[in-house]
Protein backbone atom coordinates (compact mmCIF):
# COMPACT_ATOMS: atom_id res chain seq x y z
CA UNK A 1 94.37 88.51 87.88
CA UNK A 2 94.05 91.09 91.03
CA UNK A 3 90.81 92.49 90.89
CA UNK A 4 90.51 93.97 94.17
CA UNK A 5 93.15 96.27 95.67
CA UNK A 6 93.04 96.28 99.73
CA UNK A 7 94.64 98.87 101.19
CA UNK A 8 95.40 99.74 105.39
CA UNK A 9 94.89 102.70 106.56
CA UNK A 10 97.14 103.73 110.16
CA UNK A 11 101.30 104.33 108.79
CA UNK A 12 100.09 103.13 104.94
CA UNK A 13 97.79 106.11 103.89
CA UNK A 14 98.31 108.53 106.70
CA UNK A 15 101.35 109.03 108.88
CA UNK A 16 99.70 108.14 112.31
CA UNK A 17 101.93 104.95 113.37
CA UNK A 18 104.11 107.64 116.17
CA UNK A 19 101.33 109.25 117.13
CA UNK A 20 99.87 105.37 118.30
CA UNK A 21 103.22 105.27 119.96
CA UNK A 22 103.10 107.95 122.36
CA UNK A 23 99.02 107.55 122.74
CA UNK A 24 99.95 103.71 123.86
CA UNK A 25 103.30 105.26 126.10
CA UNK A 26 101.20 107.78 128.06
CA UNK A 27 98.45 104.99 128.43
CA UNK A 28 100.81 102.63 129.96
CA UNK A 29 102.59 105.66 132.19
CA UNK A 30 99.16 106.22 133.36
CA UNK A 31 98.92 102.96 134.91
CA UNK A 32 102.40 103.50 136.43
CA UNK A 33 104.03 101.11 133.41
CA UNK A 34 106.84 101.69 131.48
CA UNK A 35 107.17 99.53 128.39
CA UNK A 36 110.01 101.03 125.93
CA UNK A 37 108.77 103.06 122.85
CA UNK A 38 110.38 100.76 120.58
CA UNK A 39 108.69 97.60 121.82
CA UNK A 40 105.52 99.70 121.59
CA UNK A 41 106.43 101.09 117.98
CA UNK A 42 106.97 97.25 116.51
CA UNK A 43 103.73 96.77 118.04
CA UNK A 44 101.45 99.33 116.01
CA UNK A 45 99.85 97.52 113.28
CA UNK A 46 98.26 94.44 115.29
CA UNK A 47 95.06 95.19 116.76
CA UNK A 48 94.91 97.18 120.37
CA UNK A 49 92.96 93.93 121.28
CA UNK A 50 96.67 92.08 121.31
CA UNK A 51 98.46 94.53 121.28
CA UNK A 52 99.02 94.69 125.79
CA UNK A 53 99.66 91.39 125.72
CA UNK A 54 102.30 91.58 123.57
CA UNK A 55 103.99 94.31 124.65
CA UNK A 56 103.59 93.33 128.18
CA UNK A 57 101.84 90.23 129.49
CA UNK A 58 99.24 88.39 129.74
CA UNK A 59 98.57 89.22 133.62
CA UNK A 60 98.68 93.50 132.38
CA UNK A 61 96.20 92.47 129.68
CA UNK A 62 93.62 90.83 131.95
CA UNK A 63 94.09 93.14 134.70
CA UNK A 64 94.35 96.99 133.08
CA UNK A 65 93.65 94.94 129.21
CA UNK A 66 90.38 97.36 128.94
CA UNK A 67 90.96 100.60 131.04
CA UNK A 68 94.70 100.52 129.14
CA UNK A 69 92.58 100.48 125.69
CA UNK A 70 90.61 103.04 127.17
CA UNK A 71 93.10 105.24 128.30
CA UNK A 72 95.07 105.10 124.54
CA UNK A 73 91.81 106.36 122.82
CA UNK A 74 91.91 109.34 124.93
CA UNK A 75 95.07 110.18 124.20
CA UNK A 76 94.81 109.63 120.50
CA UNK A 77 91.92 111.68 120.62
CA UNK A 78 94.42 114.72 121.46
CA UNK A 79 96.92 113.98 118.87
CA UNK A 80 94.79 113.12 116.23
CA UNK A 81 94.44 116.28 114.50
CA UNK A 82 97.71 116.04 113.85
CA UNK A 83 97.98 113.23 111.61
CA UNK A 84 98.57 114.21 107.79
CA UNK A 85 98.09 111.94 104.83
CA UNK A 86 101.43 110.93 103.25
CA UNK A 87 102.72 112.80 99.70
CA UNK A 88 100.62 110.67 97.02
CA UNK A 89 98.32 109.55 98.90
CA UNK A 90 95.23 110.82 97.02
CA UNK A 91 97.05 109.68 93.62
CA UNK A 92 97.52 106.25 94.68
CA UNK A 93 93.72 105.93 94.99
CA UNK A 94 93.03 107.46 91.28
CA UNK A 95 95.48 104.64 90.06
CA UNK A 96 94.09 101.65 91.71
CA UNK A 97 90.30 102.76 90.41
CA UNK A 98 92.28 103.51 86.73
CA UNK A 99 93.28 100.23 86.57
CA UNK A 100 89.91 99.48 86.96
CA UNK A 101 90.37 97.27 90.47
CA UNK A 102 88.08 97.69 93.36
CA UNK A 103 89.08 99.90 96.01
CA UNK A 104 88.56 98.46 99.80
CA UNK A 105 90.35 100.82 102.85
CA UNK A 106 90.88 98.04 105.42
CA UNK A 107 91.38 99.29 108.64
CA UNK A 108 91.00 97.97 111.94
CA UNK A 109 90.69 101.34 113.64
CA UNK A 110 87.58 102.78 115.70
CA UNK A 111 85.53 103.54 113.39
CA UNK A 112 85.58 107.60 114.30
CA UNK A 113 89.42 107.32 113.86
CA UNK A 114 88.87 105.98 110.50
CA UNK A 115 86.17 108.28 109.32
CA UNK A 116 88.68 110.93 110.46
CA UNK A 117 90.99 109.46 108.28
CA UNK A 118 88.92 109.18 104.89
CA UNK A 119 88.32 112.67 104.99
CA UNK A 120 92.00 114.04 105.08
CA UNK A 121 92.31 112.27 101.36
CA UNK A 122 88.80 112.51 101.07
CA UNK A 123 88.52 108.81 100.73
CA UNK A 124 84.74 108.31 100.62
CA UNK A 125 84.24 109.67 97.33
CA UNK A 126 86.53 107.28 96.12
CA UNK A 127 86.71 103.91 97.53
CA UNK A 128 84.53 101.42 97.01
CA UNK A 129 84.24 100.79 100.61
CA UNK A 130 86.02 100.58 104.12
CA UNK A 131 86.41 98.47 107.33
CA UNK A 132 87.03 99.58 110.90
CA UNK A 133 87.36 97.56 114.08
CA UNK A 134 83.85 96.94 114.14
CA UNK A 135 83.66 94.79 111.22
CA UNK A 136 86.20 91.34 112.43
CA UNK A 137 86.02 89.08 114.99
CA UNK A 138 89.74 88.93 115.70
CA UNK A 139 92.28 91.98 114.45
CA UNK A 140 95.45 91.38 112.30
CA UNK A 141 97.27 89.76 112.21
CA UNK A 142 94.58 87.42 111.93
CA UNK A 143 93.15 87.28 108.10
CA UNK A 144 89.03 88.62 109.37
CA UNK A 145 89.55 92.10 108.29
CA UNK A 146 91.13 91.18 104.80
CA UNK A 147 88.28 88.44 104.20
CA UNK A 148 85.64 90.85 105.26
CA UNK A 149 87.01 93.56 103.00
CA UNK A 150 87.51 91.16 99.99
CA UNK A 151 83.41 89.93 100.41
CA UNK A 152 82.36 94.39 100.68
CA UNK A 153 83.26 94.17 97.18
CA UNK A 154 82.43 90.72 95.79
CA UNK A 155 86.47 90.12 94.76
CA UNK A 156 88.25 87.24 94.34
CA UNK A 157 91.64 87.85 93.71
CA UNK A 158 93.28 90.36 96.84
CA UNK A 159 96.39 92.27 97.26
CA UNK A 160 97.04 93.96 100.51
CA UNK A 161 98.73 96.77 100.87
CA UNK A 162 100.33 97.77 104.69
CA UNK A 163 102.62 98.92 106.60
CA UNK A 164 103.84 96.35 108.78
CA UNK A 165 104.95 92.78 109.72
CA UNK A 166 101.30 92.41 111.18
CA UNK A 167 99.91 93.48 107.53
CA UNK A 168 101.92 91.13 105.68
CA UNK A 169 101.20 88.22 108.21
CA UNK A 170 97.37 88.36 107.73
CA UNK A 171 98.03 88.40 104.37
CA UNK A 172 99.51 85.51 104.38
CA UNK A 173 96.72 83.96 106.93
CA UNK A 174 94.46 85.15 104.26
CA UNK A 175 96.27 83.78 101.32
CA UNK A 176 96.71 87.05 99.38
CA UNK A 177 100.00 88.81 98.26
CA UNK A 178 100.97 91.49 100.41
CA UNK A 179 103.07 94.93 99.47
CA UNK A 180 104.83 96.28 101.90
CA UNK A 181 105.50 99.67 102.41
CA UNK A 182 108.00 101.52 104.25
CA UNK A 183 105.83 103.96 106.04
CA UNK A 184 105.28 102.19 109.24
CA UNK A 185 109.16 102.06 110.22
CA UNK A 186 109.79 98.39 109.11
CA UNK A 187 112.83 97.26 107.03
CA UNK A 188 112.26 95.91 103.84
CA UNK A 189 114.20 92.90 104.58
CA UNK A 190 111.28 92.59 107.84
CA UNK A 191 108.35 93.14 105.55
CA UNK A 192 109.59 90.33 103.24
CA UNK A 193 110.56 87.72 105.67
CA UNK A 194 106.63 88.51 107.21
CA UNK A 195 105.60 87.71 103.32
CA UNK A 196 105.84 90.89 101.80
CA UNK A 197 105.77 90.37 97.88
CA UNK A 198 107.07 94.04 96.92
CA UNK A 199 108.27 96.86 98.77
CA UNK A 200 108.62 100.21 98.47
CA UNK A 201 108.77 103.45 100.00
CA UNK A 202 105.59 104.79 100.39
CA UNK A 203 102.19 105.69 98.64
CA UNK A 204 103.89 107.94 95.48
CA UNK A 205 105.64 105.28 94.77
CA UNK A 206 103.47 101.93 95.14
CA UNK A 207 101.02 104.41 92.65
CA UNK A 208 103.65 104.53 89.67
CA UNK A 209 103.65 100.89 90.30
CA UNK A 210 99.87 100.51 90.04
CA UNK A 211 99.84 102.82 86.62
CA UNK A 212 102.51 100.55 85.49
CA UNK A 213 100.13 97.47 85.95
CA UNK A 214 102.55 95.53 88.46
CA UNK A 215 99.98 94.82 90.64
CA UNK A 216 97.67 93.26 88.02
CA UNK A 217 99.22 90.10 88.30
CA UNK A 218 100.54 89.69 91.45
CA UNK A 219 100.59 86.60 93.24
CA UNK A 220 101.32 85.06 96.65
């Protein structure tokens, strides 16, 4: 039986994942690169560690890899104010701690991102704890993060909860179920061929799912 209830942060609980998108465009167009926004967009989700790499090369990455990363936190620094939690948010929360489940907000942000974050849904008083970049050798879609959250709260039965292909991959990697929701931009047919065990459309509706108990028993 679940007994802990892991849930990302970036395009899951808050609707930041454009926002990333144009941060990591004007980073790039700073250093005189032009990557398309989509390729950038499918991107959001792994860590900003992998993230050049993958959307350019390996040659960007070790040449610009660190003044790129640099650059994108400076941008997101101007847009993040306008990032706003998603309808249901807060009530998604209540009905993972109702069921009686521990409560872990997995994110592999900065940590002053994330702390931004908790306090649009006001997510300290309620979770039992949180992750940021800080806390994982290697980002999703490797399975640290999820591992590290699972051990904050002594569980031993995960479900993740994200946004995107990279979500449901360290899932996998980590051997947990993943739900997939339809925040980030991702297709439901993407999120389950990445190992997505449930979609749906966004925090209201994953929390009618929790009060329902079909997360109790979910299984990879």
């Amino acid at each position: 039986m679940t007994d802990t209830v892991i849930l990302d942060v970036d395009g899951t609980l808050v609707d930041s994942n454009y926002h990333h998108t144009i941060a990591w465009m004007r980073a790039f167009a700073a250093h005189d690169l032009t990557p398309p926004g989509w390729r950038i967009h499918r991107a959001i989700g792994m860590g900003g560690d992998k993230l050049v790499a993958h959307v350019a090369d390996d040659e960007v990455e070790a040449r610009l890899g660190e003044a790129l990363r640099e650059e994108w936190t400076r941008e997101f620094d101007r847009l993040i104010h306008e990032v706003r939690p998603f309808e249901g948010t807060r009530a998604l929360l209540e009905s993972v701690k109702e069921r009686g489940h521990h409560l872990v907000l997995a994110s592999s942000g900065k940590q002053q991102h994330v702390e931004t974050f908790l306090d649009l849904f006001d997510g300290r008083s309620i979770a039992d704890a949180w992750t940021s970049a800080d806390d994982a050798d290697e980002s999703k879609p490797a399975a640290d993060l999820l591992q590290v959250a699972l051990s904050r709260v002594g569980g031993s039965a995960g479900v993740m909860v994200g946004d995107s292909i990279w979500d449901a991959r360290a899932a996998e990697a980590a051997g947990m179920p993943c739900v997939g929701l339809r925040t980030g931009g991702f297709s439901e047919a993407e999120l389950r061929d990445a190992g997505a065990v449930m979609v749906v459309d966004g925090p209201g509706a994953l929390g009618r799912e929790v009060a329902a108990g079909r997360l109790d028993g979910l299984s990879h």
